[in-house]
PDB file of N, CA and C in Angstrom:
ATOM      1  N   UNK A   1     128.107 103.081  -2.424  1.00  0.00           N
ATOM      2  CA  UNK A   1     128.781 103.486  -3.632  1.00  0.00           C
ATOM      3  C   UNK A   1     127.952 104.576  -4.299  1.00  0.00           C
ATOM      4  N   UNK A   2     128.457 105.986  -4.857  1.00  0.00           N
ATOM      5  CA  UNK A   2     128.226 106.863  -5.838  1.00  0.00           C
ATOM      6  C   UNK A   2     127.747 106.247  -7.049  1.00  0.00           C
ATOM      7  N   UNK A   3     126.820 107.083  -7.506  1.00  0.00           N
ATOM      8  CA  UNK A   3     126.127 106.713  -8.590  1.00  0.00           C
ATOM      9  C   UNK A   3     126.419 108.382  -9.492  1.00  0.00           C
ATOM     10  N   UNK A   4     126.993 108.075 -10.615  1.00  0.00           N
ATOM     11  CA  UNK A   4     127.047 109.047 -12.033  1.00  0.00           C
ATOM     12  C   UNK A   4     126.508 109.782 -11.665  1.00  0.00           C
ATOM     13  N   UNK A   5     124.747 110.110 -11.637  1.00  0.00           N
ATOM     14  CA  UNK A   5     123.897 111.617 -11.509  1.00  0.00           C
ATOM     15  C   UNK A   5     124.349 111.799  -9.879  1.00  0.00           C
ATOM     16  N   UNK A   6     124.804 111.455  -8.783  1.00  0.00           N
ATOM     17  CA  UNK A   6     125.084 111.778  -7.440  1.00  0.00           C
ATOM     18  C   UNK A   6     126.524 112.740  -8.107  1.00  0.00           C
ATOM     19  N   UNK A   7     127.042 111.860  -8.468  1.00  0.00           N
ATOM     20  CA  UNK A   7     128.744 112.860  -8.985  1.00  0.00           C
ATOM     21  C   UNK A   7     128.246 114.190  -9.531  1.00  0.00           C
ATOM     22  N   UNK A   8     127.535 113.808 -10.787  1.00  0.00           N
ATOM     23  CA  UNK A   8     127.069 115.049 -11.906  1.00  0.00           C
ATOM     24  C   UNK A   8     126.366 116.071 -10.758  1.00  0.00           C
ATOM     25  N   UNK A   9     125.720 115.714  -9.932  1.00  0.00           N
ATOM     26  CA  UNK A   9     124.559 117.007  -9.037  1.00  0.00           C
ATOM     27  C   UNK A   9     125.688 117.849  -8.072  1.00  0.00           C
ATOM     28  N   UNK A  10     126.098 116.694  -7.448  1.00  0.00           N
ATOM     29  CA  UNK A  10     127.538 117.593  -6.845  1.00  0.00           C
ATOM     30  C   UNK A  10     128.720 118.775  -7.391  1.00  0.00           C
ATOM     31  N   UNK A  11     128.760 118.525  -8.702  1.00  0.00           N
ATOM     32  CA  UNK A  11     129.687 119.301  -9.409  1.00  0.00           C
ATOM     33  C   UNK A  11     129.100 120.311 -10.240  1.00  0.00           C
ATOM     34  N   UNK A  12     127.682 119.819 -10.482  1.00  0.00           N
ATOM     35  CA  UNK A  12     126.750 120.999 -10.428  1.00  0.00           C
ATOM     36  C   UNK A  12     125.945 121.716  -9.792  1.00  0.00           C
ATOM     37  N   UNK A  13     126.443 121.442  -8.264  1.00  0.00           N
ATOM     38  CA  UNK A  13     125.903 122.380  -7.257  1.00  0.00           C
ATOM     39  C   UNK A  13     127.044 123.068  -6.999  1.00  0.00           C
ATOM     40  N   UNK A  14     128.229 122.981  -7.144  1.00  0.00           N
ATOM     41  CA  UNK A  14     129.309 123.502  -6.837  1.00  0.00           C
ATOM     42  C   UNK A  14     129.359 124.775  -8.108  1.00  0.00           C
ATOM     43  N   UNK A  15     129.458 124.158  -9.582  1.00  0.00           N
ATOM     44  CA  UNK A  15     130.050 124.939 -10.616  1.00  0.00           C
ATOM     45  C   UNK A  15     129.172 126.321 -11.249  1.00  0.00           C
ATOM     46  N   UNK A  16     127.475 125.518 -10.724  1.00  0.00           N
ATOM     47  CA  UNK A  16     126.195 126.364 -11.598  1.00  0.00           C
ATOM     48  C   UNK A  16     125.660 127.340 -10.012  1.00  0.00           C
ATOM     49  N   UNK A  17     125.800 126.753  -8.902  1.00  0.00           N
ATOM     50  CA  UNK A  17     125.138 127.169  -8.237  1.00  0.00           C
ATOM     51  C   UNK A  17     125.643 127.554  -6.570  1.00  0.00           C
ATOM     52  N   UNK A  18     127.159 127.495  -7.317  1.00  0.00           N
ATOM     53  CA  UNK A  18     128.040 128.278  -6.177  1.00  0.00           C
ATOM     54  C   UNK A  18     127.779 128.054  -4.679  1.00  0.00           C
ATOM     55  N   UNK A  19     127.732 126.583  -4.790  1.00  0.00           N
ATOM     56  CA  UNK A  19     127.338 125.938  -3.197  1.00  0.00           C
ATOM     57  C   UNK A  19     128.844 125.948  -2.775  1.00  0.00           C
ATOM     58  N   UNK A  20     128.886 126.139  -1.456  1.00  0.00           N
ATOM     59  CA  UNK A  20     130.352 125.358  -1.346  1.00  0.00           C
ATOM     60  C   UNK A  20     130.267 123.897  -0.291  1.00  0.00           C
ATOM     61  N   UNK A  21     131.776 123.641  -0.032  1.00  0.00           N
ATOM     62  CA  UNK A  21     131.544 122.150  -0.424  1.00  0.00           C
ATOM     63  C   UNK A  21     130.837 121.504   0.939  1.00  0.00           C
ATOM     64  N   UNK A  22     130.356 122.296   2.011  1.00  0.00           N
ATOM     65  CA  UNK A  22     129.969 121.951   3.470  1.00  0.00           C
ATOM     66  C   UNK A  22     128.795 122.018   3.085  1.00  0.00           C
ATOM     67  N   UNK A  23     127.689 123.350   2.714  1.00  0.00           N
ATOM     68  CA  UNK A  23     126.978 122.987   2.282  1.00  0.00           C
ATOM     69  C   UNK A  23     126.218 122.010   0.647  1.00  0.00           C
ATOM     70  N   UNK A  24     127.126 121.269   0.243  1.00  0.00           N
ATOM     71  CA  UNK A  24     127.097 120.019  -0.729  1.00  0.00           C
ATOM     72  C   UNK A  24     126.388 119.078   0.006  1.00  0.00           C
ATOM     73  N   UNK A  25     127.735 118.692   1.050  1.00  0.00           N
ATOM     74  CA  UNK A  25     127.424 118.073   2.224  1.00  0.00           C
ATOM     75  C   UNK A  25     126.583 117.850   3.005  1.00  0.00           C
ATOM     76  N   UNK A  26     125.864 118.817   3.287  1.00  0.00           N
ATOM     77  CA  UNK A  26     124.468 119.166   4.157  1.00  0.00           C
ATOM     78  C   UNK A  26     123.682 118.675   3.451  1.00  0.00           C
ATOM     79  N   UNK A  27     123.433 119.222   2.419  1.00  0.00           N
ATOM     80  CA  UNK A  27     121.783 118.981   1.412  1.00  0.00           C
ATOM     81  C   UNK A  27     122.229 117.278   0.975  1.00  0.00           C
ATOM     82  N   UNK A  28     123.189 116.790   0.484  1.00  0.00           N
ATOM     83  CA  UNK A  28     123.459 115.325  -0.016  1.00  0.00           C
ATOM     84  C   UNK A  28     123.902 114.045   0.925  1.00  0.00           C
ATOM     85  N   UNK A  29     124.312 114.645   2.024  1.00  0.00           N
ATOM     86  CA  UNK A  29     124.185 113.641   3.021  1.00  0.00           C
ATOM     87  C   UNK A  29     125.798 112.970   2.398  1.00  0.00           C
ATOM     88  N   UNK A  30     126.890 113.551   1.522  1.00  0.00           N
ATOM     89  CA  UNK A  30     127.990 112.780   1.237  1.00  0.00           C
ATOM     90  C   UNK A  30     129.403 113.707   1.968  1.00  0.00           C
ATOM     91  N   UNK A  31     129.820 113.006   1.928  1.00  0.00           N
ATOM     92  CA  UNK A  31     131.123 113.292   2.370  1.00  0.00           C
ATOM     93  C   UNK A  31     131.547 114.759   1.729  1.00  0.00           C
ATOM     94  N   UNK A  32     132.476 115.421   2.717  1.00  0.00           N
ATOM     95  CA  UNK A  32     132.894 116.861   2.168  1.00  0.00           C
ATOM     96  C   UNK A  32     134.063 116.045   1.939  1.00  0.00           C
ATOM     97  N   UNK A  33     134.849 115.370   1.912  1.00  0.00           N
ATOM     98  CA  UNK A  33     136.052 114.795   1.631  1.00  0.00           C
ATOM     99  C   UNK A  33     135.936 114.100  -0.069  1.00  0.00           C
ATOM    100  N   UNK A  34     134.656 113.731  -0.336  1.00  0.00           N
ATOM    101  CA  UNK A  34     134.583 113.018  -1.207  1.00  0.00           C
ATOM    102  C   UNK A  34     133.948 114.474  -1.811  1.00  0.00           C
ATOM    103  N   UNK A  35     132.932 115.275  -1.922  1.00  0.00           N
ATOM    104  CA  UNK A  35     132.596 116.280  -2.351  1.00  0.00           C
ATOM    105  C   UNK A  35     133.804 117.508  -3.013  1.00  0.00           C
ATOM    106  N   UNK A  36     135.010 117.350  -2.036  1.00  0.00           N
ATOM    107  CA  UNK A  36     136.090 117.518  -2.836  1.00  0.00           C
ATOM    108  C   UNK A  36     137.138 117.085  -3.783  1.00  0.00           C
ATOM    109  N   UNK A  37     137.001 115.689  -3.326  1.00  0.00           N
ATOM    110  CA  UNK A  37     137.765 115.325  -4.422  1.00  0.00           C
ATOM    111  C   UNK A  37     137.295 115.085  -6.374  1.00  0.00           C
ATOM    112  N   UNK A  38     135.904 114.585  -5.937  1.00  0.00           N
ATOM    113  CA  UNK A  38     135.159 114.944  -7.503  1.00  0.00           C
ATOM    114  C   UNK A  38     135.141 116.876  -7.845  1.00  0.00           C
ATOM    115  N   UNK A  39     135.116 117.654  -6.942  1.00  0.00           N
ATOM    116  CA  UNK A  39     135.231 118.895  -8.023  1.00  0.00           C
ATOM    117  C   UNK A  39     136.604 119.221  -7.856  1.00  0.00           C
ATOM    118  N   UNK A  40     137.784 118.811  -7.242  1.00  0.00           N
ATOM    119  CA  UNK A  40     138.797 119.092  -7.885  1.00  0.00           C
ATOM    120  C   UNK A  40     139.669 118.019  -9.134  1.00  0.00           C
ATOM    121  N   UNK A  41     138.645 117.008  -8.758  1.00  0.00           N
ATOM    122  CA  UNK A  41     138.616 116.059 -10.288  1.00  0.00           C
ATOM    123  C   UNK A  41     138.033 116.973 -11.782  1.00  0.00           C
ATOM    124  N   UNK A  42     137.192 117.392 -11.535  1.00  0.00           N
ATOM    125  CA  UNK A  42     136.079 118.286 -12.458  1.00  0.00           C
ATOM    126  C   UNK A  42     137.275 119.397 -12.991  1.00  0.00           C
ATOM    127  N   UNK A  43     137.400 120.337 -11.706  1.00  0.00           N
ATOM    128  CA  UNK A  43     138.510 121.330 -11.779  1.00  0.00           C
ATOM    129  C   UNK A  43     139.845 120.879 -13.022  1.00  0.00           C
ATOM    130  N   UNK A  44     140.506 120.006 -12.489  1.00  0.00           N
ATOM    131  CA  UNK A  44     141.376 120.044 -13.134  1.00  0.00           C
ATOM    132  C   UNK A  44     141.167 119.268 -14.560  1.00  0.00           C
ATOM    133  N   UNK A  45     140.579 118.445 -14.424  1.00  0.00           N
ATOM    134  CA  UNK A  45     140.055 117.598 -15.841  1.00  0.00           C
ATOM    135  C   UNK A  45     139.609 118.814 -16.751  1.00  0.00           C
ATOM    136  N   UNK A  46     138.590 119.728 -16.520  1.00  0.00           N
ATOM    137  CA  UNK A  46     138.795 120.946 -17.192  1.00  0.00           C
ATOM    138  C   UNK A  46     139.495 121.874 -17.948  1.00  0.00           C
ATOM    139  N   UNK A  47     140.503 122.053 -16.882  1.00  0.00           N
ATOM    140  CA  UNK A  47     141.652 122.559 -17.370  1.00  0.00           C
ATOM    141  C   UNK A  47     142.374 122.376 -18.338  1.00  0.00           C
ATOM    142  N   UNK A  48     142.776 121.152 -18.408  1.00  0.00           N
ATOM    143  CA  UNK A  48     143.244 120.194 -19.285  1.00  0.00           C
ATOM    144  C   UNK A  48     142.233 120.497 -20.300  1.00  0.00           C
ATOM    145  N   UNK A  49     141.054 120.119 -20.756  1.00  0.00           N
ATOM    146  CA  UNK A  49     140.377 119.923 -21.788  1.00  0.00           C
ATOM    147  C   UNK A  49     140.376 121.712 -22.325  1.00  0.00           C
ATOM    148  N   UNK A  50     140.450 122.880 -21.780  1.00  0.00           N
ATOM    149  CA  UNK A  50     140.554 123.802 -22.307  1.00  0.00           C
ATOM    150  C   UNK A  50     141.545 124.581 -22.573  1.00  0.00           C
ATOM    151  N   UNK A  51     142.788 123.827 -21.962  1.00  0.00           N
ATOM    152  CA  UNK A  51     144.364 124.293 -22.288  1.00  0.00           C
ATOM    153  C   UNK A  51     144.725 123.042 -23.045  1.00  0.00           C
ATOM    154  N   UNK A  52     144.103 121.787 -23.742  1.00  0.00           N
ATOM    155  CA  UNK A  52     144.958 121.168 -24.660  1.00  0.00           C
ATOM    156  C   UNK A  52     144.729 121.341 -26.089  1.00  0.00           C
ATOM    157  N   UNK A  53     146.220 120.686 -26.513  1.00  0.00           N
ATOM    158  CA  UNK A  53     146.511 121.058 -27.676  1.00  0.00           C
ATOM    159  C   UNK A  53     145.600 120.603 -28.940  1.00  0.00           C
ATOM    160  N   UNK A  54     145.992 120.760 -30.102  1.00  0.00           N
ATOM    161  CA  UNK A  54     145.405 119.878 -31.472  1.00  0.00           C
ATOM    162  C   UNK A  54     145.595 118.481 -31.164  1.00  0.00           C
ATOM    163  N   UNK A  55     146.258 118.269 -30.781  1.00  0.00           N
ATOM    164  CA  UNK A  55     147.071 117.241 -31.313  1.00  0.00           C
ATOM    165  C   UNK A  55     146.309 115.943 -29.969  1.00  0.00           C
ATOM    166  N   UNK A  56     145.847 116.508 -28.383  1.00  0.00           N
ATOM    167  CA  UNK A  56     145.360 115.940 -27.297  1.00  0.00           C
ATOM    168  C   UNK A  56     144.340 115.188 -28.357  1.00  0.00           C
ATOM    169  N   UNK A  57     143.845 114.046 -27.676  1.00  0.00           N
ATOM    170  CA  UNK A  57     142.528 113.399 -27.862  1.00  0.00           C
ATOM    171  C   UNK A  57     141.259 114.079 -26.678  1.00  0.00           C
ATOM    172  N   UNK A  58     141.277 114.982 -27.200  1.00  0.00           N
ATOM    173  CA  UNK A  58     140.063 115.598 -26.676  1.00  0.00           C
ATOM    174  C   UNK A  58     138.594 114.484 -25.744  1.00  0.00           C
ATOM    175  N   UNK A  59     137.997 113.807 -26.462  1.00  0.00           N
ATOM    176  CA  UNK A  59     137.037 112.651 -26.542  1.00  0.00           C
ATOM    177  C   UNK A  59     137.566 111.293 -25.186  1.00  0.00           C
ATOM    178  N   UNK A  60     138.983 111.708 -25.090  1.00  0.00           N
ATOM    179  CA  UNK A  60     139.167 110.955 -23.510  1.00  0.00           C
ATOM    180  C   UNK A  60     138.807 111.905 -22.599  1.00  0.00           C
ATOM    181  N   UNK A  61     139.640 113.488 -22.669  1.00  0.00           N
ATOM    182  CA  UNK A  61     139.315 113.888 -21.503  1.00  0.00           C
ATOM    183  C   UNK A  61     137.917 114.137 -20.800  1.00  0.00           C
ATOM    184  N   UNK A  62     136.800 114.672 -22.002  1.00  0.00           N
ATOM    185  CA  UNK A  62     135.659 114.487 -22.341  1.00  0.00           C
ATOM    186  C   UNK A  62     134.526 113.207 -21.299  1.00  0.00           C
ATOM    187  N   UNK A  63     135.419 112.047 -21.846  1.00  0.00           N
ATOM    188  CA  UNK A  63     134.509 110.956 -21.036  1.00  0.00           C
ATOM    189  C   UNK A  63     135.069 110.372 -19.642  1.00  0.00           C
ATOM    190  N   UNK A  64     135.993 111.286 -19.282  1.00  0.00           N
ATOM    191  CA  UNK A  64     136.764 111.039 -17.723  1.00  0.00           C
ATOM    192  C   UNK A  64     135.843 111.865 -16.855  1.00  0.00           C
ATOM    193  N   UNK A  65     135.607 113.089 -17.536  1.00  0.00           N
ATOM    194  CA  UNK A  65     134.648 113.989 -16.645  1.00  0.00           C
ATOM    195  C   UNK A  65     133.374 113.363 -16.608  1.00  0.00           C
ATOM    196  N   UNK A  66     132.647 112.456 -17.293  1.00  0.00           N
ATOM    197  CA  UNK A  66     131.416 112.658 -16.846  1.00  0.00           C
ATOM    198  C   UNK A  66     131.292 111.205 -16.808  1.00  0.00           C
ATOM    199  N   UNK A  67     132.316 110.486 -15.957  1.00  0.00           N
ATOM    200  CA  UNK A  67     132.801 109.129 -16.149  1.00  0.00           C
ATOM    201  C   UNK A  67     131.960 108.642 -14.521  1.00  0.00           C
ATOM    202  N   UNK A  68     131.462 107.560 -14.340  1.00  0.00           N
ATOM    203  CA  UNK A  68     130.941 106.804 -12.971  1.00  0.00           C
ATOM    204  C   UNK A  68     132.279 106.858 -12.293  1.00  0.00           C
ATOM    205  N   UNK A  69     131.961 107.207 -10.923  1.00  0.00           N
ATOM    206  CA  UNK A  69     132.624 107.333  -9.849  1.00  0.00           C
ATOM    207  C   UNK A  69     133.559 105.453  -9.734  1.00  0.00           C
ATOM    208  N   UNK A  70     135.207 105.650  -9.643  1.00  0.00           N
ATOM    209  CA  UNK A  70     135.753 104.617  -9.517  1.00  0.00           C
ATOM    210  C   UNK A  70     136.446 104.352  -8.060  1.00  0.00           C
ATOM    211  N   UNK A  71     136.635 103.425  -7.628  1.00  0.00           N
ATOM    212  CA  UNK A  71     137.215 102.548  -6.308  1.00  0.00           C
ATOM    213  C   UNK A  71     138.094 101.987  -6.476  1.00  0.00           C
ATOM    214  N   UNK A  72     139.351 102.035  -5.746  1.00  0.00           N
ATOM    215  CA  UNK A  72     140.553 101.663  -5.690  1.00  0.00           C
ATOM    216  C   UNK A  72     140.913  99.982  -4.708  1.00  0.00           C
ATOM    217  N   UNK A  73     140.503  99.040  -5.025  1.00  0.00           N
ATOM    218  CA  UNK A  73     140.443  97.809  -3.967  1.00  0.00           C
ATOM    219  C   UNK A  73     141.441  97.260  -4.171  1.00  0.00           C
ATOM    220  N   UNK A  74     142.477  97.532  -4.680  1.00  0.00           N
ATOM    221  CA  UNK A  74     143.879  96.941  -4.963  1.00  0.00           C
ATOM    222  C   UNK A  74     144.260  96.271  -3.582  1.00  0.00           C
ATOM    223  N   UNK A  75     144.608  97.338  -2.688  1.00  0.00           N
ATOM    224  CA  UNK A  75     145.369  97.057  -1.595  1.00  0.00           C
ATOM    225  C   UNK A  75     144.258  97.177  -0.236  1.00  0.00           C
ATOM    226  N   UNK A  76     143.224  96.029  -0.426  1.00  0.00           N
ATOM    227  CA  UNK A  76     142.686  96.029   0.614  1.00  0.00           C
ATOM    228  C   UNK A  76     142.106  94.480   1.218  1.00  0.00           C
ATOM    229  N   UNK A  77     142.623  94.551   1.979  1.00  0.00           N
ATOM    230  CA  UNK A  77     143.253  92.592   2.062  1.00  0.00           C
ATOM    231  C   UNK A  77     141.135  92.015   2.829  1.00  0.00           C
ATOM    232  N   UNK A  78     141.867  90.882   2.622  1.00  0.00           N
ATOM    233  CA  UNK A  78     140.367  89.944   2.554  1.00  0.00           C
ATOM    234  C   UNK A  78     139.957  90.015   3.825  1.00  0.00           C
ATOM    235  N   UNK A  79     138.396  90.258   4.635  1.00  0.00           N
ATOM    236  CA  UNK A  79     137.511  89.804   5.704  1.00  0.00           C
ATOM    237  C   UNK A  79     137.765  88.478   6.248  1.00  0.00           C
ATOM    238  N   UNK A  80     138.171  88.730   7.560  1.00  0.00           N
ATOM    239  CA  UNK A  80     137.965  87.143   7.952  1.00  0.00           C
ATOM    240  C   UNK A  80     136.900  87.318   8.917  1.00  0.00           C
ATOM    241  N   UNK A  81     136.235  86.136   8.063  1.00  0.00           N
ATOM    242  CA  UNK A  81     134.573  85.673   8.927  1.00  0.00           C
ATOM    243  C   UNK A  81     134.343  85.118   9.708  1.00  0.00           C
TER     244      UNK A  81
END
């Protein structure tokens, strides 16, 4: 499992230091699959926070971006031992 500063270094090797996402990959040892999906998380969460309105709650979009990496285990049925 991803840890917060693993997310944060990734999206700031991408945004500050114009890595792209193979070499992310290389130097972090993580997935280019997962290396993309947090900066087009970043990407568009962005967007949003600098194209919304008065009226948006700013302070959500805010803490989505720099939010711990989440896992989806809904639909993933039980180990048999």
């Amino acid at each position: 499992m991803l840890k917060l500063i693993q997310k944060q270094e990734v999206i700031q090797m991408s945004v500050r230091d114009g890595k792209s996402h193979r070499a992310i990959e290389r130097e972090t040892g993580i997935s280019r699959k997962t290396v993309s999906k947090y900066i087009n998380e970043y990407q568009d969460q962005r967007a949003q926070l600098l194209g919304a309105n008065p009226g948006h709650d700013l302070h959500v979009l805010m803490d989505d971006i720099v939010s711990a990496p989440k896992y989806n285990t809904e639909n993933r049925r039980k180990r048999k031992v």
